[in-house]
Protein backbone atom coordinates (compact mmCIF):
# COMPACT_ATOMS: atom_id res chain seq x y z
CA UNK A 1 49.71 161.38 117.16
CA UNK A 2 51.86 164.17 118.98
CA UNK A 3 51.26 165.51 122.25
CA UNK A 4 50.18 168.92 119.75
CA UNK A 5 47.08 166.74 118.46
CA UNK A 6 49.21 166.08 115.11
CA UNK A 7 48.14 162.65 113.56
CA UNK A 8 50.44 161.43 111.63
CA UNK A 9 49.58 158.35 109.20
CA UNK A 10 50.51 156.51 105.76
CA UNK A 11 47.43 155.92 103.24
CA UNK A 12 47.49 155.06 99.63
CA UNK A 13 45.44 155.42 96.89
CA UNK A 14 44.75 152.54 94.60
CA UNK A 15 41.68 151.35 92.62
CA UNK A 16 40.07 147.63 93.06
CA UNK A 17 37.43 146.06 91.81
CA UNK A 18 35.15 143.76 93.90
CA UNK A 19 32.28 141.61 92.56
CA UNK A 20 29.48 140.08 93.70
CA UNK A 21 29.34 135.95 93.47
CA UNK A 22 26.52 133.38 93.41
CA UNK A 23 27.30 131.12 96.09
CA UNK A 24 25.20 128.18 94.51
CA UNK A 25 27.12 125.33 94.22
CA UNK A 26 27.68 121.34 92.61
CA UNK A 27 28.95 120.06 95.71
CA UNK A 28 29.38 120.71 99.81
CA UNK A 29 33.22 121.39 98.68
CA UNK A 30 32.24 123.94 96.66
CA UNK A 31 30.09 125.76 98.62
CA UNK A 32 32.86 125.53 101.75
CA UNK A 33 34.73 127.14 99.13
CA UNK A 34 33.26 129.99 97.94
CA UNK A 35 31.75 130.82 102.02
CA UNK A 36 35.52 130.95 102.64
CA UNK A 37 38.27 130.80 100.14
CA UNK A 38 37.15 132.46 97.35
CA UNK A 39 37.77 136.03 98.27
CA UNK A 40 41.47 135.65 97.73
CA UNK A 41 42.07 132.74 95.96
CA UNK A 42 39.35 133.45 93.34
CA UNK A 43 36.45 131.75 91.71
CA UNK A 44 38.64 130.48 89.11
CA UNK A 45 41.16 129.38 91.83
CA UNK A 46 44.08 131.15 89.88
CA UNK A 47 44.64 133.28 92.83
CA UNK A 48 46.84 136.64 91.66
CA UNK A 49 47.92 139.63 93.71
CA UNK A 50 45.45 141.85 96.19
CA UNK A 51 46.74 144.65 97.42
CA UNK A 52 50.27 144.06 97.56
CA UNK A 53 49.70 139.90 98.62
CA UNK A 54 50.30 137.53 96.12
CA UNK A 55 48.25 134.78 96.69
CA UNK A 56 48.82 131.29 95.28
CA UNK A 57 46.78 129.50 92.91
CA UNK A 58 45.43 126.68 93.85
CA UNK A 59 44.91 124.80 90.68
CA UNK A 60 47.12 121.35 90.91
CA UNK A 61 47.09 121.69 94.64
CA UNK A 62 46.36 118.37 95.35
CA UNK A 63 49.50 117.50 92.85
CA UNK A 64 51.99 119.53 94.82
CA UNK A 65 51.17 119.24 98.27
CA UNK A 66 50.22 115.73 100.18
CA UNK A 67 46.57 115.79 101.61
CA UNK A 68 48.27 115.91 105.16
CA UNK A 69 49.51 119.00 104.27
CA UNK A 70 46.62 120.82 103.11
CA UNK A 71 44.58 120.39 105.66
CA UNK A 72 47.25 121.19 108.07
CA UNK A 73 47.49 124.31 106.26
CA UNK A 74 43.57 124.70 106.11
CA UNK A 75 43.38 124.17 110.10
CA UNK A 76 46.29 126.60 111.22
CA UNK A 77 46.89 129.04 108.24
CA UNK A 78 49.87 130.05 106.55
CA UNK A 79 51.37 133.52 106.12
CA UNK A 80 48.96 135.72 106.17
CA UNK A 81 46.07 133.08 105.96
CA UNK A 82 44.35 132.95 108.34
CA UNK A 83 43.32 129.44 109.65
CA UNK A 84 39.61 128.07 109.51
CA UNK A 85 40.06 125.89 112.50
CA UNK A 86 36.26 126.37 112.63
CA UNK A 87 35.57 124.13 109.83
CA UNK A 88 35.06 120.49 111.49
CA UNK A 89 36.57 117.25 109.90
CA UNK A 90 33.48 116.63 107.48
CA UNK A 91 33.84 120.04 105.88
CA UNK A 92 37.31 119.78 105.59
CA UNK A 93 37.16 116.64 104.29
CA UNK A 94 34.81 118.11 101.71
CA UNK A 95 37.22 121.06 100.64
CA UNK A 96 40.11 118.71 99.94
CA UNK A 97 37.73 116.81 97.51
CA UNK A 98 36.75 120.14 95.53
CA UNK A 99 40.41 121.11 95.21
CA UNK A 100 40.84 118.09 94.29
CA UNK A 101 38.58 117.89 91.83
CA UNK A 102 36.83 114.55 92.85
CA UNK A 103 33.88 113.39 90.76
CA UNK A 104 33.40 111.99 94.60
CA UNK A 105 31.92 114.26 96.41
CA UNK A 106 28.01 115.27 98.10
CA UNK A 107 26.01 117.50 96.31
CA UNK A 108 24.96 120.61 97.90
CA UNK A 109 21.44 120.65 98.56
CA UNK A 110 19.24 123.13 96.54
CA UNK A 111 16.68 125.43 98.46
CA UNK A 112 13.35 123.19 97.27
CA UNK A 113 15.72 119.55 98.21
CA UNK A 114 16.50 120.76 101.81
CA UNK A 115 15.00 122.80 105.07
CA UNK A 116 18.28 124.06 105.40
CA UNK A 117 19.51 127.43 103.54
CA UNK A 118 22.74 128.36 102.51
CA UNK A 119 24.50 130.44 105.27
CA UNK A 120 24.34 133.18 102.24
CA UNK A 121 22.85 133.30 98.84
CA UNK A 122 25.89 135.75 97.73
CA UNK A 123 29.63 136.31 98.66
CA UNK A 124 32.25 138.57 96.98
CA UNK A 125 35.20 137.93 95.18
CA UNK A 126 37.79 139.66 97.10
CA UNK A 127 39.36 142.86 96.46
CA UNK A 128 41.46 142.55 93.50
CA UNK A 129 43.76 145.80 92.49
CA UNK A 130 42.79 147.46 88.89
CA UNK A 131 45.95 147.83 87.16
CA UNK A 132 47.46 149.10 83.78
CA UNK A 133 49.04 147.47 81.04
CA UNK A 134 52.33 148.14 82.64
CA UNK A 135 51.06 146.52 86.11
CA UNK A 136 51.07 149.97 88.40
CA UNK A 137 47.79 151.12 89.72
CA UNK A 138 45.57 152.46 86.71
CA UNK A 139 44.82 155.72 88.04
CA UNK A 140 47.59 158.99 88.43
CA UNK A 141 49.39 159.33 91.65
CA UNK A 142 50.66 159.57 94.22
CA UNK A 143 49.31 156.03 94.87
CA UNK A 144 50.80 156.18 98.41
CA UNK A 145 51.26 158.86 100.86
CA UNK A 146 52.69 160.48 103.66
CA UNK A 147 50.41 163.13 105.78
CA UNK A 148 50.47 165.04 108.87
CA UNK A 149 47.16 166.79 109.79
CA UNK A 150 45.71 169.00 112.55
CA UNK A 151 43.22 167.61 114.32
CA UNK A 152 42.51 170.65 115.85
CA UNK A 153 42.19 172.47 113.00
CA UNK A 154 41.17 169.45 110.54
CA UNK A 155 43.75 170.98 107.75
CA UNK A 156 46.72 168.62 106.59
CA UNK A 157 50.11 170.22 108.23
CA UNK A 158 51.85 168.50 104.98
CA UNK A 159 51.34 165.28 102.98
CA UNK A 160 54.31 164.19 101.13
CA UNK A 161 54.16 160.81 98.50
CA UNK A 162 55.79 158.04 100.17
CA UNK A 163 57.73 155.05 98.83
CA UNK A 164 58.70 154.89 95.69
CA UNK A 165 59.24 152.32 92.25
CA UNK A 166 62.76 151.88 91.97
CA UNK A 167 62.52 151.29 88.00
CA UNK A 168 60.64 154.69 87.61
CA UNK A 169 62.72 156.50 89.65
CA UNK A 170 65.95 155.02 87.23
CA UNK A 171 63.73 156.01 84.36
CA UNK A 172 63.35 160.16 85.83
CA UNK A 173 60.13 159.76 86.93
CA UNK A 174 59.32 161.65 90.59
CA UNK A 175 58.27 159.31 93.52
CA UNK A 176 54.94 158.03 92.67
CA UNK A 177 53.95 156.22 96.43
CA UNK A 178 53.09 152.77 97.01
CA UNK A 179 51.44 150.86 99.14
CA UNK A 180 52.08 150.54 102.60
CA UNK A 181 51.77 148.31 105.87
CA UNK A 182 52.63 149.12 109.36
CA UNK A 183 52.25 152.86 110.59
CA UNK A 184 54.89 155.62 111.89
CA UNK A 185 56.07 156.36 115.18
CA UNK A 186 57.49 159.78 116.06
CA UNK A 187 60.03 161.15 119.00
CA UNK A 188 60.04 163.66 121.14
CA UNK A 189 63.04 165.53 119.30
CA UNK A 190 60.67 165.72 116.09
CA UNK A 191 61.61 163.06 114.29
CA UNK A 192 59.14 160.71 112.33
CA UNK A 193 60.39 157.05 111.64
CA UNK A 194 58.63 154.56 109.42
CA UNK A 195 59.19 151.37 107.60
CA UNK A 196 55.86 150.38 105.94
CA UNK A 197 56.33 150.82 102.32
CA UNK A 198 56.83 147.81 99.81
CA UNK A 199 60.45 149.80 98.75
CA UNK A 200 62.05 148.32 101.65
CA UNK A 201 63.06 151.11 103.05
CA UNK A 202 63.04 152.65 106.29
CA UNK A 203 63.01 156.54 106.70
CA UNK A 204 63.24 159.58 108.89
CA UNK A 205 61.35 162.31 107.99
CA UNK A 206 61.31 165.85 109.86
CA UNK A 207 58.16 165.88 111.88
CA UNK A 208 57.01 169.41 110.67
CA UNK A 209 58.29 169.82 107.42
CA UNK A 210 57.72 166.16 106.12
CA UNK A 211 60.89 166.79 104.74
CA UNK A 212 62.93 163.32 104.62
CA UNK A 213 66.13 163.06 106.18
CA UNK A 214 67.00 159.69 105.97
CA UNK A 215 66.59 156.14 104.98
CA UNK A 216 68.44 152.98 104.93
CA UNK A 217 67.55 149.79 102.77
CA UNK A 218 66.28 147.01 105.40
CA UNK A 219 67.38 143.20 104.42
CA UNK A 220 63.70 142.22 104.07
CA UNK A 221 60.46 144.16 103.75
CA UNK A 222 60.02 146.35 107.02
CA UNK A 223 56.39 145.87 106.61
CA UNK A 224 55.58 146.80 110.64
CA UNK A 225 55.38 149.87 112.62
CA UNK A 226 58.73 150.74 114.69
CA UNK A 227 59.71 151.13 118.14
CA UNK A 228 61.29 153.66 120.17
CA UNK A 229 63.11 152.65 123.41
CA UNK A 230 66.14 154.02 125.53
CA UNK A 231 68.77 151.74 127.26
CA UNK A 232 71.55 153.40 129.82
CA UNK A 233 71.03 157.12 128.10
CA UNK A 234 71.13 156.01 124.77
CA UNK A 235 67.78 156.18 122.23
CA UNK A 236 67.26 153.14 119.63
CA UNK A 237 64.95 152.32 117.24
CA UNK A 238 64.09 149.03 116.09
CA UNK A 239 61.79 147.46 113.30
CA UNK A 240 60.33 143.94 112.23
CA UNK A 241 61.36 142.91 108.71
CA UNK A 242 59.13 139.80 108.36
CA UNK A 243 58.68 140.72 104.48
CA UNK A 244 55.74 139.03 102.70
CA UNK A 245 53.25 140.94 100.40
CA UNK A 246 55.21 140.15 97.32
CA UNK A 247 58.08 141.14 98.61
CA UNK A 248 60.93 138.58 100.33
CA UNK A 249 60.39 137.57 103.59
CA UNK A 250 62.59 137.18 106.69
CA UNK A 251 62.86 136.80 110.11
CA UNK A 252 64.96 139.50 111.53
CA UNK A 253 64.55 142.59 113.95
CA UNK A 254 67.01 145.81 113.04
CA UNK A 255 68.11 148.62 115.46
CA UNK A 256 69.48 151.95 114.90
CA UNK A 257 71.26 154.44 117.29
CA UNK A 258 73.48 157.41 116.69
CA UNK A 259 77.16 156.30 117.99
């Protein structure tokens, strides 16, 4: 936001579906499961794509990676997993078995066996983008956006679609938006400088138009929100590209300044 009370943000627009699922279960494994891996990885354990994060199936699991690993993975996360340092060694011990599908394992105690209930009778599975037969979002866009609005006035200043589909835009087709992660920053001179969207692109749009000025194509997905600093006189801007969300990932930081 502006010292004028002008909030400036990236949204998008995208359909998901999101279901309810029994958490009844065969064994403790399971039920560690479902309390807190099946909202991305899915009850099927297929995994798939939410919201711009592909997320791996876990099927054959046990075949790829050595136990050590999983649970190492399990206790400190990966990407953008978190980690569930809070299970202790018995439940983890009990999530390896399920994944790997161990006729071993201790079955989860139904309501009428035990005094103790299930932490919660129903979880969901995740949100998981609706898309068309072509794999974009299935509803008309812009799916992501651009907007500047008045807070003062509560009216949008201008809202533009931001990021684009490089194979749509090849085929004619007008910037459609995509999704986005990480947020804007603006300058004093009126200048509004974001990374965010999935294009890998960063951009400079003019504050009060929403015109865009510029862009540049970052080596890995800018996925972050920028900053502003000024050394000896001179005014840079810099942004993360650590990548991820389906698109590749990297470890560098990139700076701009006019010569």
């Amino acid at each position: 936001m502006d010292p004028d009370g002008i909030l400036y943000f990236n949204a998008h627009d995208m359909p998901a579906i999101q279901m309810l699922l029994d958490t009844s279960a065969q064994s403790l494994g399971e039920a560690i499961y479902k309390r807190n891996c099946v909202h991305c990885h899915g009850a099927d354990l297929q995994g798939g794509e939410a919201f711009g994060q592909i997320v791996p199936s876990l099927v054959g699991v046990t075949d790829r990676l050595k136990r050590e690993e999983i649970v190492q993975v399990i206790r400190a996360g990966k990407g953008t997993m978190p980690p569930f340092a809070h299970l202790i060694g018995n439940e983890t011990n009990h999530l390896v078995k399920f994944l790997n599908e161990s006729q071993d394992f201790d079955p989860y105690p139904a309501f009428n066996d035990s005094d103790e209930k299930p932490l919660m009778p129903y979880t969901h599975t995740g949100n998981k983008m609706w898309k068309d037969s072509q794999g974009y979002p299935a509803i008309k866009p812009p799916w992501g956006t651009l907007n500047a609005i008045d807070l003062s006035a509560g009216e949008y200043v201008w809202r533009t679609a931001f990021g684009e589909f490089p194979e749509l835009i090849e085929k004619g087709i007008e910037p459609t938006g995509r999704i986005s992660f990480g947020g804007p920053v603006v300058t004093a001179s009126g200048l509004l400088i974001i990374g965010a969207s999935l294009d890998g692109h960063i951009r400079a749009y003019d504050a009060q138009t929403g015109e865009e000025l510029w862009r540049d194509k970052l080596p890995f997905g800018g996925q972050a929100t920028p900053s502003v600093y000024e050394v000896d006189g001179k005014q840079y801007i810099v942004i993360g590209c650590g990548g991820g969300r389906s698109v590749p990932s990297g470890d560098l930081y990139v700076a701009y300044a006019l010569p």
